[in-house]
Protein backbone atom coordinates (compact mmCIF):
# COMPACT_ATOMS: atom_id res chain seq x y z
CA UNK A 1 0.00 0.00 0.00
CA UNK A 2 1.03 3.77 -0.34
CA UNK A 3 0.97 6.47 1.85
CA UNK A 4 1.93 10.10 1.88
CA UNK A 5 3.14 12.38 4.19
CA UNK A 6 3.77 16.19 4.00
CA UNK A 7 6.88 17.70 5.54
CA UNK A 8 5.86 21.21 6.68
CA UNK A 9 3.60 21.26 9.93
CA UNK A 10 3.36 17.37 9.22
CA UNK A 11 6.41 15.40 9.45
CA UNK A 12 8.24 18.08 11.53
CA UNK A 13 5.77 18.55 14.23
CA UNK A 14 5.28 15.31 15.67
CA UNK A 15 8.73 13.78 15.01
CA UNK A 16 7.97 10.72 17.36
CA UNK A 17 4.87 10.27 16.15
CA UNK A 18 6.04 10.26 12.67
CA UNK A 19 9.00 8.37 12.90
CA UNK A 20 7.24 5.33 14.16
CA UNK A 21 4.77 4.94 11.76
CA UNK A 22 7.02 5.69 8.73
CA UNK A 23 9.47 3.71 10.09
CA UNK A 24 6.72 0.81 10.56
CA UNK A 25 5.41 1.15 7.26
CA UNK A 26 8.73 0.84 5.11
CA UNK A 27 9.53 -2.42 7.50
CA UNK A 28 6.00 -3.79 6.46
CA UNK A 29 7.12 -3.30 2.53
CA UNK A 30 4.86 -0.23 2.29
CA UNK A 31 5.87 3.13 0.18
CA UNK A 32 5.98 6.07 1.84
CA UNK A 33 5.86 8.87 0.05
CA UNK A 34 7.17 12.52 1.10
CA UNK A 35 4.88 14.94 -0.78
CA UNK A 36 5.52 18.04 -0.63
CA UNK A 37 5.91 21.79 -1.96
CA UNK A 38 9.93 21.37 -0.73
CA UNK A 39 13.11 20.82 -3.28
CA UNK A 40 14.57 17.66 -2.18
CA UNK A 41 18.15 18.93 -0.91
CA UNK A 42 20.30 16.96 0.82
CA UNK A 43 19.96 19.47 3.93
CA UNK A 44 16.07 18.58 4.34
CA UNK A 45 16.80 14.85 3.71
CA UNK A 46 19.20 14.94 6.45
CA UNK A 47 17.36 16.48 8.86
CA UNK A 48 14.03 14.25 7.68
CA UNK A 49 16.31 10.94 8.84
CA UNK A 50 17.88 12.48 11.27
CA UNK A 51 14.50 13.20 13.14
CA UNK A 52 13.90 9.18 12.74
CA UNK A 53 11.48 9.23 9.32
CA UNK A 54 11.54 6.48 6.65
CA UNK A 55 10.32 7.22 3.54
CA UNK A 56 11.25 5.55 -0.01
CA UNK A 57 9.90 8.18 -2.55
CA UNK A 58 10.13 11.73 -2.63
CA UNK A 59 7.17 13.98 -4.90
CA UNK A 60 7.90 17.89 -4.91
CA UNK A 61 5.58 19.82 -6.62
CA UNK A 62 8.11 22.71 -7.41
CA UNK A 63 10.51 20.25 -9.27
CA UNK A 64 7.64 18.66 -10.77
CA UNK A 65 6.32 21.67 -12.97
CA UNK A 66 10.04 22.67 -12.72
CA UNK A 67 10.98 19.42 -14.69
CA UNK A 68 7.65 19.40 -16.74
CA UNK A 69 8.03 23.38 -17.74
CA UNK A 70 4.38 24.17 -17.42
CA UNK A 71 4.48 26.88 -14.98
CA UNK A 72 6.73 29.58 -14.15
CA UNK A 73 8.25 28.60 -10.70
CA UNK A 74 9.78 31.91 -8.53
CA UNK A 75 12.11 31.67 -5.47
CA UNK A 76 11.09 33.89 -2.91
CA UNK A 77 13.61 33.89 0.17
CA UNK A 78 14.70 30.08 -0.91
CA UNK A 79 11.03 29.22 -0.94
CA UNK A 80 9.05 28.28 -4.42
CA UNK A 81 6.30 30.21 -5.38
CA UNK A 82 3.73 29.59 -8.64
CA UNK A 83 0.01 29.77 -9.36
CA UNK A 84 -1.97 29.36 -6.38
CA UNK A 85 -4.58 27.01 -8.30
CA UNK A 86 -1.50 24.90 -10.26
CA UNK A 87 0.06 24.42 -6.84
CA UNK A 88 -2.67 23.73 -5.04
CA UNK A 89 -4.18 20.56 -7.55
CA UNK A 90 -0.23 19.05 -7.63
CA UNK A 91 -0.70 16.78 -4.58
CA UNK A 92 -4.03 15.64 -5.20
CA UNK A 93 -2.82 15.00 -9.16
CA UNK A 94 -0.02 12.75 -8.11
CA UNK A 95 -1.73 10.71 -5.48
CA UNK A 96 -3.95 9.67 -8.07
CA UNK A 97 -1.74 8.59 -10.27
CA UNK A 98 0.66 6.86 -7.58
CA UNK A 99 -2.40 5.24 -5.80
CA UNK A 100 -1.89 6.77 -2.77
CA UNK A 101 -4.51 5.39 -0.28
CA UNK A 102 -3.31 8.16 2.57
CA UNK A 103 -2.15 11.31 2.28
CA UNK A 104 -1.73 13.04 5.53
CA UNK A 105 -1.25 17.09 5.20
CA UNK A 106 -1.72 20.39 7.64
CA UNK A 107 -3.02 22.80 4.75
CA UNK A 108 -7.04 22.59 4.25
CA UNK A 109 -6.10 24.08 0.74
CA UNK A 110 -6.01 21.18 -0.99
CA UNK A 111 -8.95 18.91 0.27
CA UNK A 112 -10.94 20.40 -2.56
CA UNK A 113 -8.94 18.58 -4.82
CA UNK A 114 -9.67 15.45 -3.05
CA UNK A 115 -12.67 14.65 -4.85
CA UNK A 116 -14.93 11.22 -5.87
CA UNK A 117 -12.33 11.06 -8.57
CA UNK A 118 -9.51 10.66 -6.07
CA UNK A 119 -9.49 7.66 -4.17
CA UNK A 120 -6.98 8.84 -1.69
CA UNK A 121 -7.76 9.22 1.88
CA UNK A 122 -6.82 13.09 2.36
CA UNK A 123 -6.41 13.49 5.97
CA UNK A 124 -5.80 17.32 7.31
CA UNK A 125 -3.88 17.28 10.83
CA UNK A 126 -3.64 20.61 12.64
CA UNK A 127 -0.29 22.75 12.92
CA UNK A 128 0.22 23.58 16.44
CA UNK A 129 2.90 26.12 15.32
CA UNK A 130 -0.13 27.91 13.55
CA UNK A 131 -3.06 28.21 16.33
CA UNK A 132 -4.07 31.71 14.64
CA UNK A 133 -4.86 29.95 11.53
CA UNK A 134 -6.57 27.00 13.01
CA UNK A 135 -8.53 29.06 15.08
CA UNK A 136 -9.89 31.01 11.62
CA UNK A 137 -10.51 28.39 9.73
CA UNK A 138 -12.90 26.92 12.57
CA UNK A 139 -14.88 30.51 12.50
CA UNK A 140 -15.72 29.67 8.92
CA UNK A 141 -16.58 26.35 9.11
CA UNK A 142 -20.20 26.86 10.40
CA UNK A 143 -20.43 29.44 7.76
CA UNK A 144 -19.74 27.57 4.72
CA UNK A 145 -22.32 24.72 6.48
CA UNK A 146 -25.14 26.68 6.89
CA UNK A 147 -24.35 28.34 3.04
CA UNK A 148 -22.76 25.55 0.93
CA UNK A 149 -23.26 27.87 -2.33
CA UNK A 150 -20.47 30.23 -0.50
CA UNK A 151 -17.70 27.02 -0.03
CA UNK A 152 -17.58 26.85 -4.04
C-alpha cells in the first residue's frame, strides 16, 4: 500500500509520532511517500532521517512543474512560489496517479482537490505552530455549512 506524508507542519511537528509509523510502514514493505511543496536537498533529507522518518519516494511539486516546464516557478527567500490554483491541484494530481490510499497534510487548501475522482484518503492534521490559523478556519466552518453555495 502507499501512503503520503507532508513535511511542513506534518512530518516536523510530531517527530515521534512520525518516525514510528514511517518507520513501521517501510519495515512492512509499504511506500511512503514525502509529498511536498519542498526541493529535495540533501539538507532537508538529512534532517528528515535524522528526526527518525523512513520514507522511499520523494514527490515535490516545485521540481515537478520545474521538470515538466508548465508553470513559471519563482524563489522567494529560498522558498518556491507559482500559481496558487497549479500548486494547489499538484498533490491531489499525483496521489492519483501513484495510488496513494493516505495522504496526511496540515493545509485545508487542498482537500478540494480530493474529490470522488480521487481515491486517496486526504487526511488534514492541525499545525500547532499555527493556532491563529486553526482558530480562523474553525470561524468559517459553520459558515460555509449553513451556506454551501459560499464554499464553491
Amino acid at each position: 500500500m502507499k501512503f503520503g506524508f507532508d513535511v511542513h507542519g506534518v512530518l516536523d511537528t510530531h517527530n515521534e509520532v512520525y518516525s514510528t509509523i514511517t518507520s513501521a510502514l517501510v519495515a512492512a514493505g509499504h511506500e511512503v511517500h514525502v509529498i511536498t511543496g519542498a526541493i529535495q536537498t540533501p539538507e532537508l533529507t538529512e534532517t528528515l532521517k535524522l528526526a527518525g522518518m523512513s520514507f522511499t519516494h520523494w514527490f515535490s511539486i516545485a521540481q515537478y512543474h520545474i521538470d515538466k516546464g508548465d508553470s513559471e516557478v519563482k524563489f522567494v527567500d529560498g522558498e518556491p512560489w507559482m500559481e496558487d490554483e497549479v500548486w494547489n491541484e499538484t498533490k491531489a494530481q499525483y496521489c492519483h496517479e501513484e495510488g496513494i490510499r493516505l495522504l496526511i497534510d496540515d493545509s485545508p487548501v487542498y482537500g478540494k482537490y480530493f474529490d470522488e475522482k480521487n481515491s486517496t484518503i486526504y487526511l488534514l492534521q492541525k499545525d500547532p505552530r499555527r493556532p491563529d490559523f486553526w482558530d480562523r478556519m474553525a470561524e468559517l466552518l459553520p459558515r460555509f455549512r449553513d451556506r454551501p453555495e459560499e464554499a464553491a
